[in-house]
Protein backbone atom coordinates (compact mmCIF):
# COMPACT_ATOMS: atom_id res chain seq x y z
CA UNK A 1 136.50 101.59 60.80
CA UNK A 2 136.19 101.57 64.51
CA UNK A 3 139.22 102.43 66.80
CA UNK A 4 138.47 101.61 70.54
CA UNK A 5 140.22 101.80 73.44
CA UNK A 6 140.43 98.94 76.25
CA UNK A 7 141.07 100.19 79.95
CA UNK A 8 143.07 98.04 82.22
CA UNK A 9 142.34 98.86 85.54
CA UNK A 10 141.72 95.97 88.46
CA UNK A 11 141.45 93.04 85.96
CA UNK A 12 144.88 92.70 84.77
CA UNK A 13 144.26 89.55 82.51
CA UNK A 14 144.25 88.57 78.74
CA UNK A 15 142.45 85.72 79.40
CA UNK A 16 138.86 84.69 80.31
CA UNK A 17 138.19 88.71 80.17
CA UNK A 18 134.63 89.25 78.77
CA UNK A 19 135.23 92.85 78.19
CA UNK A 20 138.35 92.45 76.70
CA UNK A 21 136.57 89.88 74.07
CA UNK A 22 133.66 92.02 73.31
CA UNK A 23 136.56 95.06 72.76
CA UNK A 24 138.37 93.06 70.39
CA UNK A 25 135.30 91.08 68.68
CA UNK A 26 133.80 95.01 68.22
CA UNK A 27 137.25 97.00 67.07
CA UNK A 28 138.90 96.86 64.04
CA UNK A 29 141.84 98.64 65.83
CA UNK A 30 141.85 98.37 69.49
CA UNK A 31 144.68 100.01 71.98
CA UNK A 32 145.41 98.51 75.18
CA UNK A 33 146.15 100.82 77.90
CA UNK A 34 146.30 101.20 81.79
CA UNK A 35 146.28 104.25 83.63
CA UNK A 36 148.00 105.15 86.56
CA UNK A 37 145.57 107.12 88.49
CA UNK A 38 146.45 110.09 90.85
CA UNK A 39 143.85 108.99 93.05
CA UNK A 40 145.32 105.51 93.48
CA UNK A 41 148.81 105.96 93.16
CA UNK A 42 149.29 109.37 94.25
CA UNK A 43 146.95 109.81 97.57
CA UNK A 44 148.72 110.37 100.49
CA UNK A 45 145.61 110.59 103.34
CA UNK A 46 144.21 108.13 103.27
CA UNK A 47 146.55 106.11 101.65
CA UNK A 48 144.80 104.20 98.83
CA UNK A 49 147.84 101.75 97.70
CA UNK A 50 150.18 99.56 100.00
CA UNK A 51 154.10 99.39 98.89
CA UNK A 52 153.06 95.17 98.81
CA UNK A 53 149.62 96.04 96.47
CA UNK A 54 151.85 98.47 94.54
CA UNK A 55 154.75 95.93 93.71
CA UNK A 56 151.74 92.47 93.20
CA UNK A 57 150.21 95.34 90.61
CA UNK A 58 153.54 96.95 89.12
CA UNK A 59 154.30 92.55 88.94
CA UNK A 60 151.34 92.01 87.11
CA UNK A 61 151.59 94.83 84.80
CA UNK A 62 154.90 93.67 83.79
CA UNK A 63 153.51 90.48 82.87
CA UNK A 64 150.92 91.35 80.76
CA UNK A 65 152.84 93.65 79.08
CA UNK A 66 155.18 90.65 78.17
CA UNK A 67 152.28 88.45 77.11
CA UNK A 68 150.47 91.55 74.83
CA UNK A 69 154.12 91.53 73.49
CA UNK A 70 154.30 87.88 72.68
CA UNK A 71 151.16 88.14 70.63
CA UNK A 72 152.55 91.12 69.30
CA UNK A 73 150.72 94.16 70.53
CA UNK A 74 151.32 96.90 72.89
CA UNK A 75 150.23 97.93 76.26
CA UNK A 76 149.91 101.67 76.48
CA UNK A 77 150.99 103.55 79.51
CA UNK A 78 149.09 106.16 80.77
CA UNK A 79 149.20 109.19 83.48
CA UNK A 80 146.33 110.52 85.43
CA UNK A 81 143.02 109.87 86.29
CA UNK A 82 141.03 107.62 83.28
CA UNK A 83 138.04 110.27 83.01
CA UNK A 84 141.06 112.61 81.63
CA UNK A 85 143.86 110.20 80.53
CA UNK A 86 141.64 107.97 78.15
CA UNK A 87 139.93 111.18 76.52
CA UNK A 88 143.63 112.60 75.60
CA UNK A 89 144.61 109.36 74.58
CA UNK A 90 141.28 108.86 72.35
CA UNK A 91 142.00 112.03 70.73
CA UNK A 92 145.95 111.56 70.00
CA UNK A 93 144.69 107.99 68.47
CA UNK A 94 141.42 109.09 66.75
CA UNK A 95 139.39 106.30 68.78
CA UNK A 96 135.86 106.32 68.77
CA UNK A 97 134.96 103.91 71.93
CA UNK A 98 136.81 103.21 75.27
CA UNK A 99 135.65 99.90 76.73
CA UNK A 100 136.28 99.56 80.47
CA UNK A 101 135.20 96.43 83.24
CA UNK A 102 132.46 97.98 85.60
CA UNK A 103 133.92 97.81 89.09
CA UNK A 104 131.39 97.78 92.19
CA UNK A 105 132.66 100.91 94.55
CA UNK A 106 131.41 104.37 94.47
CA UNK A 107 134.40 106.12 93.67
CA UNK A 108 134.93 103.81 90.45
CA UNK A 109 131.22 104.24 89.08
CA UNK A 110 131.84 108.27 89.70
CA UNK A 111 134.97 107.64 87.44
CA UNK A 112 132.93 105.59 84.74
CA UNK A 113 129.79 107.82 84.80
CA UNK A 114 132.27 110.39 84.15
CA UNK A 115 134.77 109.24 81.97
CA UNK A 116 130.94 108.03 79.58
CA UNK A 117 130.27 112.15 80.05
CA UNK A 118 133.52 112.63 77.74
CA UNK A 119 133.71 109.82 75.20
CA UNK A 120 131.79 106.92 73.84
CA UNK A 121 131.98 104.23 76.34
CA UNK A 122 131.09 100.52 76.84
CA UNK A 123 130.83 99.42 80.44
CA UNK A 124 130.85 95.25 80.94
CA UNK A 125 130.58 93.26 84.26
CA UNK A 126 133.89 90.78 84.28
CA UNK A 127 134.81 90.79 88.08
CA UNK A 128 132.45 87.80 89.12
CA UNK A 129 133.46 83.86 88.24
CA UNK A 130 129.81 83.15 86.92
CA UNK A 131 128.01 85.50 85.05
CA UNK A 132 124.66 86.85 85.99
CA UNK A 133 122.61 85.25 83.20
CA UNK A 134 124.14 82.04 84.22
CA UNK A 135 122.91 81.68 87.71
CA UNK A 136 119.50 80.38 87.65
CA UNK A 137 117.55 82.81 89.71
């Protein structure tokens, strides 16, 4: 049986989520969660997170947690930064793989290279509107 873990973290949507669907088509058990993450949330200089960015993404949140709801899941709530949150989490729900959407900065590819260090870990492009095989060059 395989237990994975999908990682909300800038794509906040149920829908049209690539990752999301290879997760789910790939788990027989799969927890949603999203991390609050010191180093967005908690940064003081610079200041990574606006109070408008912080209400749009506490918003958002909110929402999806209503539509996981509706289709009657859960969306986990985590603390700290995903290359230590996720692990703990893995552990406390015996989970074998942690699925995540690639993002394109440096400090987010540190966080995924070493978040894969700790645990099994699928990382999928879903941040563009086309996907690469699509385009025909």
């Amino acid at each position: 049986m395989v237990t994975g873990v999908y990682c909300f973290r800038n794509d906040l949507r149920l829908q049209d989520n690539p990752t999301l669907q290879i997760a789910r088509s790939e788990c027989d058990q799969l927890f949603l969660v999203y991390s609050f993450e010191e180093r967005l949330w908690k940064a003081r200089y610079p200041k990574r997170i606006s109070a408008h960015r912080a209400k749009f993404i506490l918003e958002s949140l909110a929402c999806l947690d209503e539509n996981i709801q509706k289709l009657g899941g859960r969306l986990h709530f985590l603390y700290g930064n995903i290359e230590i949150a996720i692990p703990r989490f893995m552990e406390r729900v015996d989970a074998n793989i942690c699925f995540i959407s690639q993002e394109n900065a440096w400090e987010e590819q540190e966080t995924e290279d070493a978040l894969s260090r700790k645990v099994s870990t699928q990382v999928h492009n879903s941040n563009t509107l086309l996907h690469l095989n699509d385009l025909p060059f």
